[in-house]
C-alpha atoms as a PDB file:
ATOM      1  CA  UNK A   1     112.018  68.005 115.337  1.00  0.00           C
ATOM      2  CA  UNK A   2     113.832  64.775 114.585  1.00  0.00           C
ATOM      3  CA  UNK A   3     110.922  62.826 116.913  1.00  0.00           C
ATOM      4  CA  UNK A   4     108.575  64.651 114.030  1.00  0.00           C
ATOM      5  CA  UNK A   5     110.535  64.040 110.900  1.00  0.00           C
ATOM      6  CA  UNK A   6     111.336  60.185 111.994  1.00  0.00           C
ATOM      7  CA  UNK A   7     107.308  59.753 112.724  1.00  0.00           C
ATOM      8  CA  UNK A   8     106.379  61.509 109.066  1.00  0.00           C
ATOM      9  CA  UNK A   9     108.234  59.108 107.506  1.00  0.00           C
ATOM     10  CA  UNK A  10     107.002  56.080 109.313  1.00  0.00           C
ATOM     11  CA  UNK A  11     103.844  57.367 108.763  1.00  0.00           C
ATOM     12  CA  UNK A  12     104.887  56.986 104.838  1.00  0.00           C
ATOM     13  CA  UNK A  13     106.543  54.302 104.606  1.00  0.00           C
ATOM     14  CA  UNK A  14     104.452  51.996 107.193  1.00  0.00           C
ATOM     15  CA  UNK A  15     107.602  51.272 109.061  1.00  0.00           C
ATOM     16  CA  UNK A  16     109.864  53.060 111.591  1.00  0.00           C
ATOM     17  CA  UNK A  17     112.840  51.109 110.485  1.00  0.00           C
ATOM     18  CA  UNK A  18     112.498  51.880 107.209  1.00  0.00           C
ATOM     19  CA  UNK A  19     111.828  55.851 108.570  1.00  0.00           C
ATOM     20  CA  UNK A  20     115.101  55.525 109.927  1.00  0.00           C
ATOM     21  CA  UNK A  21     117.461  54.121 106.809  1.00  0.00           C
ATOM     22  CA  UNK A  22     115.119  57.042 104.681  1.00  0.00           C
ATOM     23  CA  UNK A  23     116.303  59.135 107.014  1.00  0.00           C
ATOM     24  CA  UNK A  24     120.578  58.215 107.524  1.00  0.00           C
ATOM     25  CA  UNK A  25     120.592  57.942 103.832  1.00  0.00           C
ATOM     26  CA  UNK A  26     119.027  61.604 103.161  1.00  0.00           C
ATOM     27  CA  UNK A  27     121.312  62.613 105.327  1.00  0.00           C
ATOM     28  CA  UNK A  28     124.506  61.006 103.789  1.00  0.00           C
ATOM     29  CA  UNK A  29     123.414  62.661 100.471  1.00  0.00           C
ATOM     30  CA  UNK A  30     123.174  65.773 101.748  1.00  0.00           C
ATOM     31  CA  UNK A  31     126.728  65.421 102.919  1.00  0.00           C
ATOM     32  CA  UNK A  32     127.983  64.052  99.700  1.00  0.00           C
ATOM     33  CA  UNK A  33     129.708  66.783  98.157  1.00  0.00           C
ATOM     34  CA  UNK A  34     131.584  67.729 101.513  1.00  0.00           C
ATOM     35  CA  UNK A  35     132.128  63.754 101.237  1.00  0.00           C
ATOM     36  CA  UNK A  36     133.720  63.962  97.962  1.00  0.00           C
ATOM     37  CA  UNK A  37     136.110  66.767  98.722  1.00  0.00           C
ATOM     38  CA  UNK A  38     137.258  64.990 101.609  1.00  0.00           C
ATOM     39  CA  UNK A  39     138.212  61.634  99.752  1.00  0.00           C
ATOM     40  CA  UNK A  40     139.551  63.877  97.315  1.00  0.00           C
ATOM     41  CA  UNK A  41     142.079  65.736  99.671  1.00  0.00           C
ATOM     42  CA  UNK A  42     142.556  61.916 101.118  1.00  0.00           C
ATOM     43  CA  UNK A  43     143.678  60.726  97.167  1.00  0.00           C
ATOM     44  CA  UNK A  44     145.655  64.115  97.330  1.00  0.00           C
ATOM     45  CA  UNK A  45     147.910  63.713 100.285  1.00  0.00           C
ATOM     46  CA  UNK A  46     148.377  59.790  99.293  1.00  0.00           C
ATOM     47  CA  UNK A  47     149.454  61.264  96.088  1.00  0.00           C
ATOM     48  CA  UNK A  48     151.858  63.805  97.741  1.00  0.00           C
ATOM     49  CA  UNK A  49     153.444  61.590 100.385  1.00  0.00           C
ATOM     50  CA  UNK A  50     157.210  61.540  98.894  1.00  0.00           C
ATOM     51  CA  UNK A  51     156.889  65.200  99.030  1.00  0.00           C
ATOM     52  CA  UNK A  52     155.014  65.403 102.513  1.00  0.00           C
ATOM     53  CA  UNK A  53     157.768  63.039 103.850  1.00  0.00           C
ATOM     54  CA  UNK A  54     160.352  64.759 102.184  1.00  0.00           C
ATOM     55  CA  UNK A  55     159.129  67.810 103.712  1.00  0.00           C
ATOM     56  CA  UNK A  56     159.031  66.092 107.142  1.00  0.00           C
ATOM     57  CA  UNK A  57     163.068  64.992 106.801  1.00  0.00           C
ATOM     58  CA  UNK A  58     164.129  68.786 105.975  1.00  0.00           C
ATOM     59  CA  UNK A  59     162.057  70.417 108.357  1.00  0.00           C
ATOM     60  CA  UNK A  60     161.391  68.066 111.160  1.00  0.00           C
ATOM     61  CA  UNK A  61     163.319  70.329 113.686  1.00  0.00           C
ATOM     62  CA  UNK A  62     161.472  73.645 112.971  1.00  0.00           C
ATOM     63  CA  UNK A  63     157.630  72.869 113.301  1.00  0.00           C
ATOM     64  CA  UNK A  64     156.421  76.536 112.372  1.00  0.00           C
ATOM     65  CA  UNK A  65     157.870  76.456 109.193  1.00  0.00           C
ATOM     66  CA  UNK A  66     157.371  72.939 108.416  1.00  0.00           C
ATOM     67  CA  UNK A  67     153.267  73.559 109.074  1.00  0.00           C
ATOM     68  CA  UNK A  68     153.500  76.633 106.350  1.00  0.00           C
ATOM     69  CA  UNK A  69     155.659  74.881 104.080  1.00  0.00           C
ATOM     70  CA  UNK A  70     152.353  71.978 104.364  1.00  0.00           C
ATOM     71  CA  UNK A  71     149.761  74.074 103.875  1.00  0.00           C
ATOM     72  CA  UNK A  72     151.112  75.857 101.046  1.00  0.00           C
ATOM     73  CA  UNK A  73     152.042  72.370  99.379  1.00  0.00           C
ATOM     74  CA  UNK A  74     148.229  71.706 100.152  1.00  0.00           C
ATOM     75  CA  UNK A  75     146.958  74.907  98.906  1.00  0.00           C
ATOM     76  CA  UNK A  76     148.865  74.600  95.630  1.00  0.00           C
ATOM     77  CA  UNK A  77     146.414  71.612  95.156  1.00  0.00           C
ATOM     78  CA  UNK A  78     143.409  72.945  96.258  1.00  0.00           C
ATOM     79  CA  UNK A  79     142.901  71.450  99.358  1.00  0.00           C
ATOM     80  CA  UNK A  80     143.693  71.764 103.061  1.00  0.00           C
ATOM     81  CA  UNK A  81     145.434  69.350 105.999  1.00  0.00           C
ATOM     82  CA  UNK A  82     141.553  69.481 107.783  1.00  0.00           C
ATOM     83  CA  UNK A  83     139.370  68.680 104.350  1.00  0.00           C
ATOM     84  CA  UNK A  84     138.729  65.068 104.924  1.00  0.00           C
ATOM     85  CA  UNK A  85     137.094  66.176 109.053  1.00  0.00           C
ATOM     86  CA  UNK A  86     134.570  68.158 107.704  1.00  0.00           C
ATOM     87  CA  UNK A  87     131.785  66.170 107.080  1.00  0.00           C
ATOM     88  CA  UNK A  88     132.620  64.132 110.184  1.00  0.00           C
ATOM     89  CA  UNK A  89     132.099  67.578 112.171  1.00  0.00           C
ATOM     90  CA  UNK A  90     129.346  68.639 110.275  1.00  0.00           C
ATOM     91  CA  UNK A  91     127.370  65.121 111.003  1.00  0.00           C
ATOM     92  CA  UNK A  92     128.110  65.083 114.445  1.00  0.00           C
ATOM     93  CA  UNK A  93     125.059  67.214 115.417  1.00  0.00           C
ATOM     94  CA  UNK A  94     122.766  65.243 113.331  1.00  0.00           C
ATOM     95  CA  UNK A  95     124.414  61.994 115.279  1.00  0.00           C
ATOM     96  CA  UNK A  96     124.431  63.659 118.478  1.00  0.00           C
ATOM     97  CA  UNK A  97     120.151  64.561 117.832  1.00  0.00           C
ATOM     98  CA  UNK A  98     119.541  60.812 116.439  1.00  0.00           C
ATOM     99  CA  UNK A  99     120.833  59.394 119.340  1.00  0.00           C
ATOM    100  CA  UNK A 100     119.110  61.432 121.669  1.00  0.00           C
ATOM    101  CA  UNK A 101     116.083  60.345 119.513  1.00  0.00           C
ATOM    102  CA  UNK A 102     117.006  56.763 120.028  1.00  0.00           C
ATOM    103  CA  UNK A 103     117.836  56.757 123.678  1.00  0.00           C
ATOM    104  CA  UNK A 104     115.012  59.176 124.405  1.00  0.00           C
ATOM    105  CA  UNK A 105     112.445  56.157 124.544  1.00  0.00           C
ATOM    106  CA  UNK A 106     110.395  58.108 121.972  1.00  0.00           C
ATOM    107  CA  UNK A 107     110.339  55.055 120.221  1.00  0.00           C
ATOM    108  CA  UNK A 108     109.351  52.415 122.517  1.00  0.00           C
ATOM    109  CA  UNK A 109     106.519  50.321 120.697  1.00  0.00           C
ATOM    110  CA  UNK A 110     107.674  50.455 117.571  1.00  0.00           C
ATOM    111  CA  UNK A 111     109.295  47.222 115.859  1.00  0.00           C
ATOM    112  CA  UNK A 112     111.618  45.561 114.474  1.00  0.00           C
ATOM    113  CA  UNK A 113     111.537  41.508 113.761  1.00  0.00           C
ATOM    114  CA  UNK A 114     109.431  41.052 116.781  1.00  0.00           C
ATOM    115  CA  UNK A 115     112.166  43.328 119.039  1.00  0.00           C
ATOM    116  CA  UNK A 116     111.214  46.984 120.372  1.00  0.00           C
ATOM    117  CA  UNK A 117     113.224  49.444 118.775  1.00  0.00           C
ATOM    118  CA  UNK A 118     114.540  50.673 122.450  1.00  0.00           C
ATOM    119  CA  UNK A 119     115.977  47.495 123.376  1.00  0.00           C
ATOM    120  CA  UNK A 120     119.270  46.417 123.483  1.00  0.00           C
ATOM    121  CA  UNK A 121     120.744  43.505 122.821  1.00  0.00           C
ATOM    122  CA  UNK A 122     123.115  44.153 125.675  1.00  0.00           C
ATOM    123  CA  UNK A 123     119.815  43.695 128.041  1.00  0.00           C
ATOM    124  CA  UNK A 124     118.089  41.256 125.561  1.00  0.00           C
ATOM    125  CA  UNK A 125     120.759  38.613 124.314  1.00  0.00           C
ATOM    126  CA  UNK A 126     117.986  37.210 122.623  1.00  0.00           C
ATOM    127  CA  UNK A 127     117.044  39.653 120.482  1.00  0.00           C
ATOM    128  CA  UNK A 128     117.490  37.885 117.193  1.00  0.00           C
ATOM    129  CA  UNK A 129     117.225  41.657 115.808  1.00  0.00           C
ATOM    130  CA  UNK A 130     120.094  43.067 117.499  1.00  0.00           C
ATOM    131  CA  UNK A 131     122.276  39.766 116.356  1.00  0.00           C
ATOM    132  CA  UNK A 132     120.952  40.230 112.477  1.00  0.00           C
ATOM    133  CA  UNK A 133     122.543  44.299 112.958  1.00  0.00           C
ATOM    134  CA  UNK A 134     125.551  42.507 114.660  1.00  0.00           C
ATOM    135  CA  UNK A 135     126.212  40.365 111.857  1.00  0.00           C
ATOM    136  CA  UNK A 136     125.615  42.824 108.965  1.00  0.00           C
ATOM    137  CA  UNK A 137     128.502  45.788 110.770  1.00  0.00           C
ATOM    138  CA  UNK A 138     130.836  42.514 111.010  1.00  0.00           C
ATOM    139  CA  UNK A 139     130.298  42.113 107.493  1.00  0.00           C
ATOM    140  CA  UNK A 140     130.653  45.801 106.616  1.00  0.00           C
ATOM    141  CA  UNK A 141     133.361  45.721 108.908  1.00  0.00           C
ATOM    142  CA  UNK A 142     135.948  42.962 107.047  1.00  0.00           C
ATOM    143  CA  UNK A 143     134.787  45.104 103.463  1.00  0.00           C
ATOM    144  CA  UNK A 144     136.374  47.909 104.803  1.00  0.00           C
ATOM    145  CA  UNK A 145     139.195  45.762 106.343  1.00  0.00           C
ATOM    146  CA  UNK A 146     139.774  44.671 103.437  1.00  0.00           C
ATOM    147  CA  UNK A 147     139.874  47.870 101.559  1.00  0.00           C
ATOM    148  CA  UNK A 148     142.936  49.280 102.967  1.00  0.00           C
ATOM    149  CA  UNK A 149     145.644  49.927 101.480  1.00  0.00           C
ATOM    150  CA  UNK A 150     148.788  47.748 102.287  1.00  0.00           C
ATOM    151  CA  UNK A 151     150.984  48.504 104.739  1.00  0.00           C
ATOM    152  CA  UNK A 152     147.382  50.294 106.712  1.00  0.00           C
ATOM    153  CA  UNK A 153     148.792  49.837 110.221  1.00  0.00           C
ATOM    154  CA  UNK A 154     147.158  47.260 112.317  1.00  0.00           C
ATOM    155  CA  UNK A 155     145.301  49.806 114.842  1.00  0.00           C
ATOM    156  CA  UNK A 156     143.534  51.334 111.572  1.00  0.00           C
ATOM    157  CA  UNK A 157     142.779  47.907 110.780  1.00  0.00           C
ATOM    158  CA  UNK A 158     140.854  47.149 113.979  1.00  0.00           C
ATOM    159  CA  UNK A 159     139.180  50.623 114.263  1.00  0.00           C
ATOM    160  CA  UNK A 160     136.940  49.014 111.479  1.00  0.00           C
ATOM    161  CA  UNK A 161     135.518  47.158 113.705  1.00  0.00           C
ATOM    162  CA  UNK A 162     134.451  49.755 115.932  1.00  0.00           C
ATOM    163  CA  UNK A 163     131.253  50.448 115.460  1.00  0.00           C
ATOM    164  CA  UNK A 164     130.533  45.899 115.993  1.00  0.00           C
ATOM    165  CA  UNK A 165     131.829  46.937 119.538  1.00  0.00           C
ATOM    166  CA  UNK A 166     129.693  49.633 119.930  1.00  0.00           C
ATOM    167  CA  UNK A 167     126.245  48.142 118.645  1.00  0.00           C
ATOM    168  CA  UNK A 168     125.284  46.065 121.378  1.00  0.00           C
ATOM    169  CA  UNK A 169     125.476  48.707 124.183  1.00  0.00           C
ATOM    170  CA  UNK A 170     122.941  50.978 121.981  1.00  0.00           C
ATOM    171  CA  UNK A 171     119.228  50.737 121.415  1.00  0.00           C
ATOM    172  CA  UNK A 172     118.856  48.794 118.380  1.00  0.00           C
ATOM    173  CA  UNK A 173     117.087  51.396 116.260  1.00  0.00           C
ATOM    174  CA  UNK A 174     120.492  53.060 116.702  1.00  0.00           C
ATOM    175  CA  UNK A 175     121.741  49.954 115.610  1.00  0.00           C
ATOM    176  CA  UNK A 176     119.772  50.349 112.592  1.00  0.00           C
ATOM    177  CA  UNK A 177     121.183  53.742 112.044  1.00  0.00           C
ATOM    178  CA  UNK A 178     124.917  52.192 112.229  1.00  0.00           C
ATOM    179  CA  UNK A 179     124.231  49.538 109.871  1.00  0.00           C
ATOM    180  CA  UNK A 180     122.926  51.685 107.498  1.00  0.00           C
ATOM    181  CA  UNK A 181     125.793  55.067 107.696  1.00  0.00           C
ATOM    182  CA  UNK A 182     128.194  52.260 107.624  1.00  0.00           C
ATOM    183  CA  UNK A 183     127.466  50.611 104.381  1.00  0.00           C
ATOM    184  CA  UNK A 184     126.999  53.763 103.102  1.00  0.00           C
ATOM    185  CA  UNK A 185     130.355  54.870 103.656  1.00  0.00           C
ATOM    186  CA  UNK A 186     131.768  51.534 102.656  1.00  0.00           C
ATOM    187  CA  UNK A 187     129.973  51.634  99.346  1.00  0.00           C
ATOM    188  CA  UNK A 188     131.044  55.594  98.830  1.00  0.00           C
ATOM    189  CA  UNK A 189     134.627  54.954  99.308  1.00  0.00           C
ATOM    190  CA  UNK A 190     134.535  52.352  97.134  1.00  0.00           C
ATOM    191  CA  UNK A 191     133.276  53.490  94.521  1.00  0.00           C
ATOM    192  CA  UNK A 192     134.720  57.152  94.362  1.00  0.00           C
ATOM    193  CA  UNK A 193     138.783  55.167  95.192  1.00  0.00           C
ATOM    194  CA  UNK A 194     137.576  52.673  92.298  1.00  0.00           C
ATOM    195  CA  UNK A 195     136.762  56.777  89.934  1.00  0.00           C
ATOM    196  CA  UNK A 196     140.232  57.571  91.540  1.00  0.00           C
ATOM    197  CA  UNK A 197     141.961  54.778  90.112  1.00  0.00           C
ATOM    198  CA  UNK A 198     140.358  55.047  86.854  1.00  0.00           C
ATOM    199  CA  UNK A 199     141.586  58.695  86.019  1.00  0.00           C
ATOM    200  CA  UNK A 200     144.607  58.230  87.201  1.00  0.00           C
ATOM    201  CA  UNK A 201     145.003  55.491  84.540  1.00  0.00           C
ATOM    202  CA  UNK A 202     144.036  57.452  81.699  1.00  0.00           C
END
């Protein structure tokens, strides 16, 4: 199915690259309203922390009660302590059946800058491909880095940097698909924090 939806759009577009971005970015918008309720319940527990952590220092010893006393704090605003993993669960099968796509070798002989789209650049160091997607989740990377909030801890800091890590173990048209969900969600977050910030200064 994905093997016949990836191929349609190459088809269209003259390019399986560009089938793949069409593809990560459909995808993305069909998760944006589960997207927007989770950065909302995200702006909603930042907003809540005193309260949270006041909750925390009167019922630290008595974890049953200080879960409901959470949750109905939560529920009083409309949201819920598991909001913001939603669309990260809901994606993962759609990951899980890309990647198969991508490590399949269904798309051996297609191209990218000269590379095959099931080479890596783990295998090929001098794929100049593989680098280019290298160099554009580095700079997605220090955006979102950069983004945090202060006082982010340090792990959550490098975690951004994950996915730079990760690229040159996978085939690059995976690499592709990383470069592309990554500046999505970089560019979503900052523009619905920027809406955040806005009505909250009204």
């Amino acid at each position: 199915m994905v093997h016949v939806v990836l191929s349609w759009f190459a088809g269209s577009l003259g390019s399986m690259p560009a089938a793949i971005v069409v593809a990560t970015v459909l995808l993305r918008l069909a998760l944006l309203p589960l997207s927007l309720r989770a950065y909302r319940a995200e702006n909603v527990r930042t907003r809540l922390a005193p309260q949270l952590q006041e909750l925390r220092e009167r019922h630290g010893g008595e974890p049953v009660v200080l879960a409901e006393k959470t949750a109905e704090l939560m529920r009083r605003e409309g949201t819920g302590p598991f909001a913001g993993l939603v669309p990260s669960l809901l994606q993962a099968p759609f990951v899980w059946l890309l990647y198969r796509e991508f490590t399949g070798g269904r798309l051996r002989g297609y191209g990218f800058l000269g590379a095959d789209l099931s080479h890596r650049l783990l295998t090929e160091p001098a794929m100049l491909a593989g680098w280019l997607v290298v160099a554009a989740l580095i700079v997605v990377a220090v955006w979102n880095r950069r983004q945090l909030p202060a006082g982010t801890p340090g792990l959550v800091g490098a975690l951004q940097f994950a996915t730079v890590a990760f690229a040159p173990f996978v085939p690059l048209a995976a690499g592709i698909y990383l470069v592309t969900t990554s500046a999505w969600t970089a560019a979503e977050r900052w523009v619905v924090r920027a809406r955040f910030r806005s009505s909250q200064q009204k």
